[in-house]
N, C-alpha and C. Protein backbone atom coordinates (compact mmCIF):
# COMPACT_ATOMS: atom_id res chain seq x y z
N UNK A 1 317.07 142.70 334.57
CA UNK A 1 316.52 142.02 335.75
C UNK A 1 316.59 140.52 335.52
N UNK A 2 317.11 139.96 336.36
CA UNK A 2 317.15 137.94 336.11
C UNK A 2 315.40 137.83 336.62
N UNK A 3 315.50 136.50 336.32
CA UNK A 3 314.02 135.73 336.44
C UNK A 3 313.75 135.69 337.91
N UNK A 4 314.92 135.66 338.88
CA UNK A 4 314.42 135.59 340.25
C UNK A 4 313.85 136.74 341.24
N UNK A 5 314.50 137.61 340.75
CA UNK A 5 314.25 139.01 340.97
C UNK A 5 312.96 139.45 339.97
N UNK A 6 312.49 139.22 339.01
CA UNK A 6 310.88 138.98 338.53
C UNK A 6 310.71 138.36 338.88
N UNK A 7 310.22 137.27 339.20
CA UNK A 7 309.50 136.25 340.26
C UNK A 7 309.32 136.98 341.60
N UNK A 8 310.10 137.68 342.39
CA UNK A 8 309.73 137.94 343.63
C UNK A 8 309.21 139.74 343.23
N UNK A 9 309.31 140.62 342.21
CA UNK A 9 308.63 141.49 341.93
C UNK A 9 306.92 141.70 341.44
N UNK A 10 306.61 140.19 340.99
CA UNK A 10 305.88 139.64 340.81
C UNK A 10 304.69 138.96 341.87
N UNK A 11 305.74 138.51 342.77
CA UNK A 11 305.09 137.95 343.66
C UNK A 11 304.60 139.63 344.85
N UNK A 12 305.75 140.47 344.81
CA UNK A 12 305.34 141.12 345.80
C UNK A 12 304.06 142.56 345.46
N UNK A 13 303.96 142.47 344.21
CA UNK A 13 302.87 143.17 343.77
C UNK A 13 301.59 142.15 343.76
N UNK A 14 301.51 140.92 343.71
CA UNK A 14 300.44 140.11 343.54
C UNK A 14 300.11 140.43 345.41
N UNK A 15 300.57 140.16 346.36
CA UNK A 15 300.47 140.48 347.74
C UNK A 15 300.23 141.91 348.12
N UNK A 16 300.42 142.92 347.13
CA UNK A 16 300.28 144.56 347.50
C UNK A 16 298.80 144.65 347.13
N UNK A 17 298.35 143.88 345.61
CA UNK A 17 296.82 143.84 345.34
C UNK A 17 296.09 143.38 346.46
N UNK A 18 296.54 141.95 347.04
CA UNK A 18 295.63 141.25 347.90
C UNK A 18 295.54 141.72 349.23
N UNK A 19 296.58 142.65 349.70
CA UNK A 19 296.59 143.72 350.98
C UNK A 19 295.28 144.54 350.95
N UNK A 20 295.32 145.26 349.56
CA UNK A 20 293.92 145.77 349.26
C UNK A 20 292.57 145.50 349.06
N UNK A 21 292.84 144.24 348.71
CA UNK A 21 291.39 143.95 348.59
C UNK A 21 290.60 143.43 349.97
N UNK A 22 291.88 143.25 351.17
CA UNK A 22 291.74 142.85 352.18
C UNK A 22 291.16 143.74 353.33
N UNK A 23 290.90 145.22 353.07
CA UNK A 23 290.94 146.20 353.43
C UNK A 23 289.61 146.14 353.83
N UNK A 24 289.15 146.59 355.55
CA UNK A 24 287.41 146.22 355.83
C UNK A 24 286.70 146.44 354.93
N UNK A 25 286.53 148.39 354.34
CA UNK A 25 286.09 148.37 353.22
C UNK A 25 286.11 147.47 352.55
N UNK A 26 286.74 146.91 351.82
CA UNK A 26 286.73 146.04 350.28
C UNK A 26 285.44 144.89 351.28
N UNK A 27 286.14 144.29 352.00
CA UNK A 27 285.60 143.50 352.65
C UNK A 27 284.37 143.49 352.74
N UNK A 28 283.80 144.51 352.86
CA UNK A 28 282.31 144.88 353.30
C UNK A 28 281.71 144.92 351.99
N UNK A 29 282.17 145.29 350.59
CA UNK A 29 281.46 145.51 349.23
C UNK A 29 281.28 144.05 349.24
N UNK A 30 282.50 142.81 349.31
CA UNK A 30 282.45 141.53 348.87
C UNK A 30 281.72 140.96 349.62
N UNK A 31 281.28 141.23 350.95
CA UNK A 31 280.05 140.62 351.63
C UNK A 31 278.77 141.39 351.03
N UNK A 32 278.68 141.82 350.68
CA UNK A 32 277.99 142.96 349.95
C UNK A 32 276.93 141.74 348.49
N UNK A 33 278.06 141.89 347.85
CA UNK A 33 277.97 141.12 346.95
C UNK A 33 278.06 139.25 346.91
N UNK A 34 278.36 138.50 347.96
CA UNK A 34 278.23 137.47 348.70
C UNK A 34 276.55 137.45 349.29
N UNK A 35 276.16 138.68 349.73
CA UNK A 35 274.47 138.38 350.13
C UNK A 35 273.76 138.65 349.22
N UNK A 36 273.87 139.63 347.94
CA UNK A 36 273.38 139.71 346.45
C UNK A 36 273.14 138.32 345.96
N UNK A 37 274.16 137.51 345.70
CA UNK A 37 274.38 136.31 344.81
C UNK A 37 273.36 135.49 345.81
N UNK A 38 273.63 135.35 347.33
CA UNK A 38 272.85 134.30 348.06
C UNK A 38 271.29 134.54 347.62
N UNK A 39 270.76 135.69 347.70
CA UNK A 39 269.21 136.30 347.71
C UNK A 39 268.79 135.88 346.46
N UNK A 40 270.46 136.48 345.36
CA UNK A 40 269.42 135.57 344.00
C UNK A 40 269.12 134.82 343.64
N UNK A 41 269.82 133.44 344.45
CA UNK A 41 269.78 131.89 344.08
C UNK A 41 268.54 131.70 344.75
N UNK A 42 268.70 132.16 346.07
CA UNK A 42 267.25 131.93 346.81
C UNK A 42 266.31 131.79 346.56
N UNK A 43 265.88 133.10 345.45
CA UNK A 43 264.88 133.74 344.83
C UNK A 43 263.94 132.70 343.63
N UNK A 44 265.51 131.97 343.21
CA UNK A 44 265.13 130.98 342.28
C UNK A 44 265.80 131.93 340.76
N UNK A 45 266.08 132.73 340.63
CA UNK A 45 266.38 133.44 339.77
C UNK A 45 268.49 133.28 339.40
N UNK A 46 268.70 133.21 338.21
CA UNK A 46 269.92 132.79 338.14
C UNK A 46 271.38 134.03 338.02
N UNK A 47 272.73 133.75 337.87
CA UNK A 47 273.71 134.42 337.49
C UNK A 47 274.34 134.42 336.37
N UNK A 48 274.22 135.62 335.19
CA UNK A 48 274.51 135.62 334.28
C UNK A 48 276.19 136.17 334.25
N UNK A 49 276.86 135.70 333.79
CA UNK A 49 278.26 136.05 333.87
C UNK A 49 279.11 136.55 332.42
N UNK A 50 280.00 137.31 332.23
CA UNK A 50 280.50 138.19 330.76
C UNK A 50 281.81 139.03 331.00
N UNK A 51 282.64 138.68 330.22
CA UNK A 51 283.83 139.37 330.46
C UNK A 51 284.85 139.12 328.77
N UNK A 52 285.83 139.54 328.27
CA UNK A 52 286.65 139.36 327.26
C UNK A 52 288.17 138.82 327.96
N UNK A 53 288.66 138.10 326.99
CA UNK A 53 290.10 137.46 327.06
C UNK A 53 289.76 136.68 328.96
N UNK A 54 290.94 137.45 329.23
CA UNK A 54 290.67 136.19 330.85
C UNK A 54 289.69 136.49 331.59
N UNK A 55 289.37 137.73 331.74
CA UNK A 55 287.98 138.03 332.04
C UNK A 55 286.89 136.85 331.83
N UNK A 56 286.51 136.40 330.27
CA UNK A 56 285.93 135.29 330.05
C UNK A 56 286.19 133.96 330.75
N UNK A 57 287.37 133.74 330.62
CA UNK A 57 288.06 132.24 331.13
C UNK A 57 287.17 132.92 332.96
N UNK A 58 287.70 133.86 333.72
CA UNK A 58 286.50 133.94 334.66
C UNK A 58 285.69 133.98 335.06
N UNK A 59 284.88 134.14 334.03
CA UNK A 59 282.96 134.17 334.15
C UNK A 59 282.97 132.48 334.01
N UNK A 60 283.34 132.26 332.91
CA UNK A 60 283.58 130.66 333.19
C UNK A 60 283.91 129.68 334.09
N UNK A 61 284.98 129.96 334.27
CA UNK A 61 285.36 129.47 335.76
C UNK A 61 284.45 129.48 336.95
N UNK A 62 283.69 130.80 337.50
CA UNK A 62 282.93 131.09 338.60
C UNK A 62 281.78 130.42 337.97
N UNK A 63 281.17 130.65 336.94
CA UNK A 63 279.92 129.89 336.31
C UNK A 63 279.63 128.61 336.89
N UNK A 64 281.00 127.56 336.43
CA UNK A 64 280.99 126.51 336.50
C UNK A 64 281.20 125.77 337.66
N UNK A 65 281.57 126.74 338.88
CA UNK A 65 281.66 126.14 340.13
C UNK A 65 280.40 126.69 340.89
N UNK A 66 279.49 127.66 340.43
CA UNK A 66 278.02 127.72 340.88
C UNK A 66 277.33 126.46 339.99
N UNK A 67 276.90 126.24 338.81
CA UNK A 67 276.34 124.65 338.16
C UNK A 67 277.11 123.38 338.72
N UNK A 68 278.09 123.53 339.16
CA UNK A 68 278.51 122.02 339.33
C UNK A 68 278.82 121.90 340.98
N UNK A 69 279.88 122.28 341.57
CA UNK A 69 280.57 122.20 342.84
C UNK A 69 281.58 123.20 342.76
N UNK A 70 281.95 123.84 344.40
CA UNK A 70 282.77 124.49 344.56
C UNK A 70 283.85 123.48 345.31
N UNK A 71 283.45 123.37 346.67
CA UNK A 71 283.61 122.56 347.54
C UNK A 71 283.35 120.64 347.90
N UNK A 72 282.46 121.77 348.64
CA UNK A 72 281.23 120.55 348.92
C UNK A 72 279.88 120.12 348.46
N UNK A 73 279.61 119.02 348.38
CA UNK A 73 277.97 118.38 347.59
C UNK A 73 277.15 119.09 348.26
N UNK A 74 276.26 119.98 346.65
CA UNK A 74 274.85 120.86 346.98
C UNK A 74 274.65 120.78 346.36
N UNK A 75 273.24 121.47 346.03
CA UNK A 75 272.65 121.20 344.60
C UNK A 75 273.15 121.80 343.48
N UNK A 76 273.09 122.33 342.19
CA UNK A 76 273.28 122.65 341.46
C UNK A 76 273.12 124.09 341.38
N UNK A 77 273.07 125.02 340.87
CA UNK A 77 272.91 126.61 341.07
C UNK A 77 272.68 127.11 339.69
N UNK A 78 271.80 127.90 339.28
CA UNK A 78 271.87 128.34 337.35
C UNK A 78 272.83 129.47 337.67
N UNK A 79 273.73 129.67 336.53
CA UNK A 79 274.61 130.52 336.69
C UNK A 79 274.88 129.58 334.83
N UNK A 80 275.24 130.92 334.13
CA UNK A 80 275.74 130.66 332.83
C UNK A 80 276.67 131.74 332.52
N UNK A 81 277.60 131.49 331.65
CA UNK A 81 278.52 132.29 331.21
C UNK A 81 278.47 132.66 329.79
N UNK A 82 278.39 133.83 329.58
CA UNK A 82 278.04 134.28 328.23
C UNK A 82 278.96 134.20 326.85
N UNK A 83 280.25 133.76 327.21
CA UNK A 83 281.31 133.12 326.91
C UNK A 83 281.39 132.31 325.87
N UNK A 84 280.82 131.50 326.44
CA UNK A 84 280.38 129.86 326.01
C UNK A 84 280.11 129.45 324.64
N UNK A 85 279.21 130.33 324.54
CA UNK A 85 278.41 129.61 322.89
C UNK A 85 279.36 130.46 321.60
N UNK A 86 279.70 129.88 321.15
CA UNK A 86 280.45 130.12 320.21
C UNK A 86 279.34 130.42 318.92
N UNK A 87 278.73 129.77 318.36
CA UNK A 87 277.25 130.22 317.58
C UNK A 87 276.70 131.44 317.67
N UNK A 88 276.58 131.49 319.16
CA UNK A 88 275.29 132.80 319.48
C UNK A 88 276.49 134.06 319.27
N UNK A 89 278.04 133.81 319.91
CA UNK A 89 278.66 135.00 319.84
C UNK A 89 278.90 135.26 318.60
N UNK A 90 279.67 134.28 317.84
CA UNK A 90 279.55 134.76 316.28
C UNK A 90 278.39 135.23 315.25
N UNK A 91 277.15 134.76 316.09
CA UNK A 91 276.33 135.10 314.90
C UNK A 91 275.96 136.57 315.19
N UNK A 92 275.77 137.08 316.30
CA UNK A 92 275.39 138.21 317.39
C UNK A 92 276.53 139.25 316.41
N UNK A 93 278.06 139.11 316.78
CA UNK A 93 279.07 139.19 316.21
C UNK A 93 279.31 140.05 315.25
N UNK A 94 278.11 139.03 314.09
CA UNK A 94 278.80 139.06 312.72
C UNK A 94 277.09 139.86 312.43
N UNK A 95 275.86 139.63 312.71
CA UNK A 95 274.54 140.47 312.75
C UNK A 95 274.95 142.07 313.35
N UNK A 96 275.27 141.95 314.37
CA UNK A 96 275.03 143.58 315.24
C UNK A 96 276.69 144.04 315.65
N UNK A 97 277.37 143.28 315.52
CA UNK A 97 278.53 143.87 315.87
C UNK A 97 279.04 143.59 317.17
N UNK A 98 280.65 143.19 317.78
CA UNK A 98 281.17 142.33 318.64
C UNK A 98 280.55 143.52 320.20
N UNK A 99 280.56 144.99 319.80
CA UNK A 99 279.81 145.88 320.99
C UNK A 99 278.41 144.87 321.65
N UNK A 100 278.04 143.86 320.48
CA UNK A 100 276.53 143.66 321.19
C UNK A 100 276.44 142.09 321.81
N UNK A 101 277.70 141.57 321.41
CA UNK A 101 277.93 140.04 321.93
C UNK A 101 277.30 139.65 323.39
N UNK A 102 277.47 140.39 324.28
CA UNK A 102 276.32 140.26 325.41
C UNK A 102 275.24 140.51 325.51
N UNK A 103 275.49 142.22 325.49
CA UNK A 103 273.90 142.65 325.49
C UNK A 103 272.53 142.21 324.67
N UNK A 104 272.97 141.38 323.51
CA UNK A 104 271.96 140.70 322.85
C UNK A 104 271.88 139.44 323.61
N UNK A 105 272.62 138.76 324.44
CA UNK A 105 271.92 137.33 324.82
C UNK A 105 271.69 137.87 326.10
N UNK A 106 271.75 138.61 327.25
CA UNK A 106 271.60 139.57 328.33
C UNK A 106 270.01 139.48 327.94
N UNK A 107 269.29 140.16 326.90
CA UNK A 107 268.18 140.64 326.21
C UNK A 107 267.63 139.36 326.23
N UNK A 108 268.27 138.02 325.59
CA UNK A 108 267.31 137.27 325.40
C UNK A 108 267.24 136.11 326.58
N UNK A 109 268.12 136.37 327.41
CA UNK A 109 268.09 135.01 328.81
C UNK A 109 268.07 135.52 330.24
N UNK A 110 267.89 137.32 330.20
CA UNK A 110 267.87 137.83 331.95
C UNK A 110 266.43 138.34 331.60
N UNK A 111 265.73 137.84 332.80
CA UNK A 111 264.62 138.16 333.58
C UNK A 111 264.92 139.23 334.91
N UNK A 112 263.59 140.01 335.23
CA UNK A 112 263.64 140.70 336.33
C UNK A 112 264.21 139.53 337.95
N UNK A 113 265.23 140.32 338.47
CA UNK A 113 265.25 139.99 339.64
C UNK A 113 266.76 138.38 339.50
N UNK A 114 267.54 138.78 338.06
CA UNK A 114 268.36 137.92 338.09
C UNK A 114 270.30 138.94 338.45
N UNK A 115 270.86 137.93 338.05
CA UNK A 115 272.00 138.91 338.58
C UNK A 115 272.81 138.70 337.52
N UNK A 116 273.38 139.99 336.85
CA UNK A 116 274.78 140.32 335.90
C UNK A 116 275.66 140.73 336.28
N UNK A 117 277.06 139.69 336.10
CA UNK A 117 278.28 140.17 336.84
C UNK A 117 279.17 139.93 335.37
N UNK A 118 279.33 141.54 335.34
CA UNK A 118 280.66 141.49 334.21
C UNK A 118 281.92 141.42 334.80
N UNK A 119 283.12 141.47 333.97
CA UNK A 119 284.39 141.25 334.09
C UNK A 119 285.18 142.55 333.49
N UNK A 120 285.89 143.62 333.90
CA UNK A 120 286.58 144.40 332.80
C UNK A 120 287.77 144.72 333.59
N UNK A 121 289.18 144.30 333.37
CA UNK A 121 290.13 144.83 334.18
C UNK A 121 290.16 146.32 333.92
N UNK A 122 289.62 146.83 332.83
CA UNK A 122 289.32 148.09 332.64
C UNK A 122 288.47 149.03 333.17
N UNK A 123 287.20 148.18 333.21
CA UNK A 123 285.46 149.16 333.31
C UNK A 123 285.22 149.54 332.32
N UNK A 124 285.70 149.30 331.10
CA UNK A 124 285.33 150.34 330.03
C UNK A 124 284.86 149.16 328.74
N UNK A 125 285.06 147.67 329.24
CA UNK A 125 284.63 147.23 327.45
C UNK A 125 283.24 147.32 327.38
N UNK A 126 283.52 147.33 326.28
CA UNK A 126 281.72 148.07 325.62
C UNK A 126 281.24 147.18 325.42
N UNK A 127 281.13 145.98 325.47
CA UNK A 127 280.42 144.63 325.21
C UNK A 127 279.63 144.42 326.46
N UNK A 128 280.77 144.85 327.70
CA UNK A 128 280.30 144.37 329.12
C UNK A 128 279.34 145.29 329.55
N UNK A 129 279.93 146.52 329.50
CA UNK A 129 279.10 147.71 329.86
C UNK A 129 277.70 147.93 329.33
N UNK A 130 277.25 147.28 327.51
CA UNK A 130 276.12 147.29 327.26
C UNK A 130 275.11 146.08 327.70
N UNK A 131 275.78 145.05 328.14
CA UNK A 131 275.23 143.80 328.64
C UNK A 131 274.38 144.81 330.25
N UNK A 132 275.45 145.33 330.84
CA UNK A 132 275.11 145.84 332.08
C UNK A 132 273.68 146.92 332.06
N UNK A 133 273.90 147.70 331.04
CA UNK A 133 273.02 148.76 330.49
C UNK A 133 271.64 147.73 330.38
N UNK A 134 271.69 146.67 329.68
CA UNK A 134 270.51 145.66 328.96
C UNK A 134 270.28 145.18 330.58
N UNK A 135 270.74 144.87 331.01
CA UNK A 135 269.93 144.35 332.21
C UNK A 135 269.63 145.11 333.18
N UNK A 136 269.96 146.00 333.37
CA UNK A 136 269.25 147.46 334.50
C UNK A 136 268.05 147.86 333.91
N UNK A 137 267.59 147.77 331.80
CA UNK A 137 266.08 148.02 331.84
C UNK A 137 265.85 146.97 331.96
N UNK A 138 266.20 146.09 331.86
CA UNK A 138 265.42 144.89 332.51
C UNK A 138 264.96 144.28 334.01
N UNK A 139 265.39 145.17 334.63
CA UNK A 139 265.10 144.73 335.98
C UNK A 139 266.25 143.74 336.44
N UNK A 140 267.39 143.73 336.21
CA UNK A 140 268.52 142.61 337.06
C UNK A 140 269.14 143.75 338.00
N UNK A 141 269.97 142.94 338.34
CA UNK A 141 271.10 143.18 339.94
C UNK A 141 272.30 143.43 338.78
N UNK A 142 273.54 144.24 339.34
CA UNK A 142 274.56 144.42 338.57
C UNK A 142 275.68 144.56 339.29
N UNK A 143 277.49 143.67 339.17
CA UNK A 143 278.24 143.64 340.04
C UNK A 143 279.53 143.62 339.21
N UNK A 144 280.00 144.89 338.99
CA UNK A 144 281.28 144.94 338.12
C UNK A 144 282.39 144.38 339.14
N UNK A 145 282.94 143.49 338.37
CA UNK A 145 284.69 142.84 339.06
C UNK A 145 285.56 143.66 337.92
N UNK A 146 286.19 144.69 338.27
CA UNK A 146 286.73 145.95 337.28
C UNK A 146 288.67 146.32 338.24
N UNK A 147 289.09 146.66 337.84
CA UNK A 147 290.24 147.67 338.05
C UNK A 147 290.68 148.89 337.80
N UNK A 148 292.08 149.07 337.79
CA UNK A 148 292.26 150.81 337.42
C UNK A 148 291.30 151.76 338.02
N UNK A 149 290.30 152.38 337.80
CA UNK A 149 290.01 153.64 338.07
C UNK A 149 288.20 152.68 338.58
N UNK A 150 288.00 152.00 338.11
CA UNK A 150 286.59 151.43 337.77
C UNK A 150 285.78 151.05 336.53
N UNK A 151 286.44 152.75 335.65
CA UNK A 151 285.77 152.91 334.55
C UNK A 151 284.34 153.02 334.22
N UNK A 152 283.99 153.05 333.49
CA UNK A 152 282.66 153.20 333.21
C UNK A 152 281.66 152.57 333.99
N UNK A 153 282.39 150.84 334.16
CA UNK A 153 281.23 149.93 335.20
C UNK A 153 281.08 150.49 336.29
N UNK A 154 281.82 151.70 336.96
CA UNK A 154 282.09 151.89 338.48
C UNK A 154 280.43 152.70 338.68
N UNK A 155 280.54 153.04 337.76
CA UNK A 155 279.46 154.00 337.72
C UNK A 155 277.61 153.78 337.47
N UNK A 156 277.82 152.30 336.98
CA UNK A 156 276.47 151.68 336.41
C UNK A 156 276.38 150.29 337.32
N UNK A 157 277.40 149.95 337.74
CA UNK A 157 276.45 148.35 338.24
C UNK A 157 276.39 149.02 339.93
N UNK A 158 275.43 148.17 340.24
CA UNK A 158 274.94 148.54 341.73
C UNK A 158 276.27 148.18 342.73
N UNK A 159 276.84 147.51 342.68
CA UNK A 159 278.48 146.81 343.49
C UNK A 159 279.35 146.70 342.37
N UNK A 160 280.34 147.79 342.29
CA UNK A 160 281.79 147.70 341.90
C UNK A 160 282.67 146.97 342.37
N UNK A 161 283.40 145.80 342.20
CA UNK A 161 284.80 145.95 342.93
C UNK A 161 285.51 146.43 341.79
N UNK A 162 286.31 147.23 342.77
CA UNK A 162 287.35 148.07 341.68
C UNK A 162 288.59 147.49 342.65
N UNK A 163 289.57 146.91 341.83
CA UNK A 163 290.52 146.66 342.38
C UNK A 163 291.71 147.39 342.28
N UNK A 164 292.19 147.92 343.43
CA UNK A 164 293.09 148.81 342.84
C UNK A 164 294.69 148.76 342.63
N UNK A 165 294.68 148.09 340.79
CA UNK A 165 296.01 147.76 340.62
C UNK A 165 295.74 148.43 338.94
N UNK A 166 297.00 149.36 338.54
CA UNK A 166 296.91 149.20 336.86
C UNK A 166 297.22 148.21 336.16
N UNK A 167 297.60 146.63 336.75
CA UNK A 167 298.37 145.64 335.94
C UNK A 167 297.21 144.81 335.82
N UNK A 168 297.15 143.95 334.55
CA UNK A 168 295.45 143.59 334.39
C UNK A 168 296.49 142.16 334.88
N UNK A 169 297.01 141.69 335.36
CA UNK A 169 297.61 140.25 335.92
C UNK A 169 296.69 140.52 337.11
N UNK A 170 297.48 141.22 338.14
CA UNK A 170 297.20 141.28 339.32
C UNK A 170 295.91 141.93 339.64
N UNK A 171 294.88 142.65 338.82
CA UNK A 171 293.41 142.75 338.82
C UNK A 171 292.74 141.45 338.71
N UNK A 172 293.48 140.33 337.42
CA UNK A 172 292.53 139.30 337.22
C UNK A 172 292.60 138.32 338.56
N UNK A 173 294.03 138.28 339.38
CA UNK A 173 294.68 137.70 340.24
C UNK A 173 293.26 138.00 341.47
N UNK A 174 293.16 139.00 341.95
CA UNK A 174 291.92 139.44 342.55
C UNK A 174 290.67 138.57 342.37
N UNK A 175 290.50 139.19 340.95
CA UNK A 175 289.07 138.58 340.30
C UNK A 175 288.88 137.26 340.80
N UNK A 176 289.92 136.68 340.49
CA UNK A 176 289.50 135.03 340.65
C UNK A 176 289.40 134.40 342.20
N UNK A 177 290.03 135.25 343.11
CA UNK A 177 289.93 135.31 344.47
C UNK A 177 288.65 135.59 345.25
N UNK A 178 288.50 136.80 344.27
CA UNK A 178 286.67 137.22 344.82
C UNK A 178 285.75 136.23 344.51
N UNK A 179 285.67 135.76 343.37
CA UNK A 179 284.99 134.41 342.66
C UNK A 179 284.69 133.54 343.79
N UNK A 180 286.16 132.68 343.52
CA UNK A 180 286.02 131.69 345.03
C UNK A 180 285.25 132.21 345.61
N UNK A 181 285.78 133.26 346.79
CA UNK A 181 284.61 133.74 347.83
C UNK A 181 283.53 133.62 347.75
N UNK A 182 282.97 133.96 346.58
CA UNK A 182 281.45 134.15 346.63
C UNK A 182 281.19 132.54 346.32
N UNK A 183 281.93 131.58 345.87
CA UNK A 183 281.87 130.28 345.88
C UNK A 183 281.42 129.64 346.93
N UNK A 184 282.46 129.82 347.96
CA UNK A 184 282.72 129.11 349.44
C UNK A 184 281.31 129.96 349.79
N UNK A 185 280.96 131.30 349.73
CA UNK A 185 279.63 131.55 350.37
C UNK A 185 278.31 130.75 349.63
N UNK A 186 278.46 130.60 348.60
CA UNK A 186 277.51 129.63 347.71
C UNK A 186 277.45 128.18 348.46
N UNK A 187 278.19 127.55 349.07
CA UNK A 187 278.32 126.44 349.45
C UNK A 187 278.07 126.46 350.83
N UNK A 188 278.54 127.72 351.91
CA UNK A 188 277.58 127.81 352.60
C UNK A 188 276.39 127.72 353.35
N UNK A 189 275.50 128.69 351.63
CA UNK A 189 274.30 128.77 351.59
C UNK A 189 273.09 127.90 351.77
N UNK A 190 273.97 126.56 351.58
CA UNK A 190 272.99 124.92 350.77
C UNK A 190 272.69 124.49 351.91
């Protein structure tokens, strides 16, 4: 196959994902989850965010455009990404094992009535899934951004998006689309 003919195989599966996610259904989970995120900022209560490899770079990403700006000038929003601390993950890590890298700071920074949105193009990493587990006894909100089948998250957070592609490109391609959204509704909100 030449590069141009990948490039437009590429391109036309990145457009077959976004057909789907475009779908009223889908539509209706992501407003779904667009009035979740609004109620929790409202509330005063923040968004905890967790995912591995680009997954992470996305909790990050969405994190940082709820604390800082999406758009337009509003106030600030708590939203943290579990990502981040390089200390807490290694020490967590290297104490309990990389399974507990969330669910131990999940444990020590979600309060009742906050919101956990993991990342798994899978549904199945066990880091995310126990973060998710840690905050349902705790009283949080739960919103897997997942692919393939759902996996495990499909089944435990209160709003799945399951996107339905097996290529973790064009799942993350999604992910970061839904993000925005709930961005532009964040900015909205103010």
């Amino acid at each position: 196959m030449d590069i141009q003919n990948s490039i437009l195989t590429q391109m036309q599966e990145h457009q077959e994902v976004i057909k789907t996610v475009s779908s009223p259904a889908f539509v209706d989970q992501i407003t779904a989850v667009c009035e979740l995120v609004a109620d929790t900022l409202k509330k005063g209560n923040k968004i905890l965010l967790f995912g591995n490899g680009g997954s992470a770079a996305d909790a990050q990403h969405i994190a940082a455009e709820f604390s800082g700006r999406f758009v337009k000038e509003r106030r600030a929003y708590p939203a943290i990404a579990l990502t981040t601390d390089t200390s807490a993950l290694t020490a967590i890590g290297n104490d309990y094992g990389f399974n507990r890298v969330f669910s131990r700071q999940v444990e020590a920074l979600a309060v009742p009535g906050d919101l956990l949105i993991g990342i798994s193009t899978s549904g199945n990493s066990e880091n995310v899934v126990r973060a998710l587990l840690e905050g349902k006894q705790i009283g949080c909100s739960s919103v897997g951004f997942t692919g393939n089948n759902g996996g495990k998250m499909k089944e435990i957070c209160d709003i799945a998006l399951v996107v339905d592609s097996m290529v973790t490109a064009r799942i993350q391609e999604a992910h970061i689309l839904i993000g925005h959204i709930l961005c532009a509704h964040v900015d909205s909100i103010s």
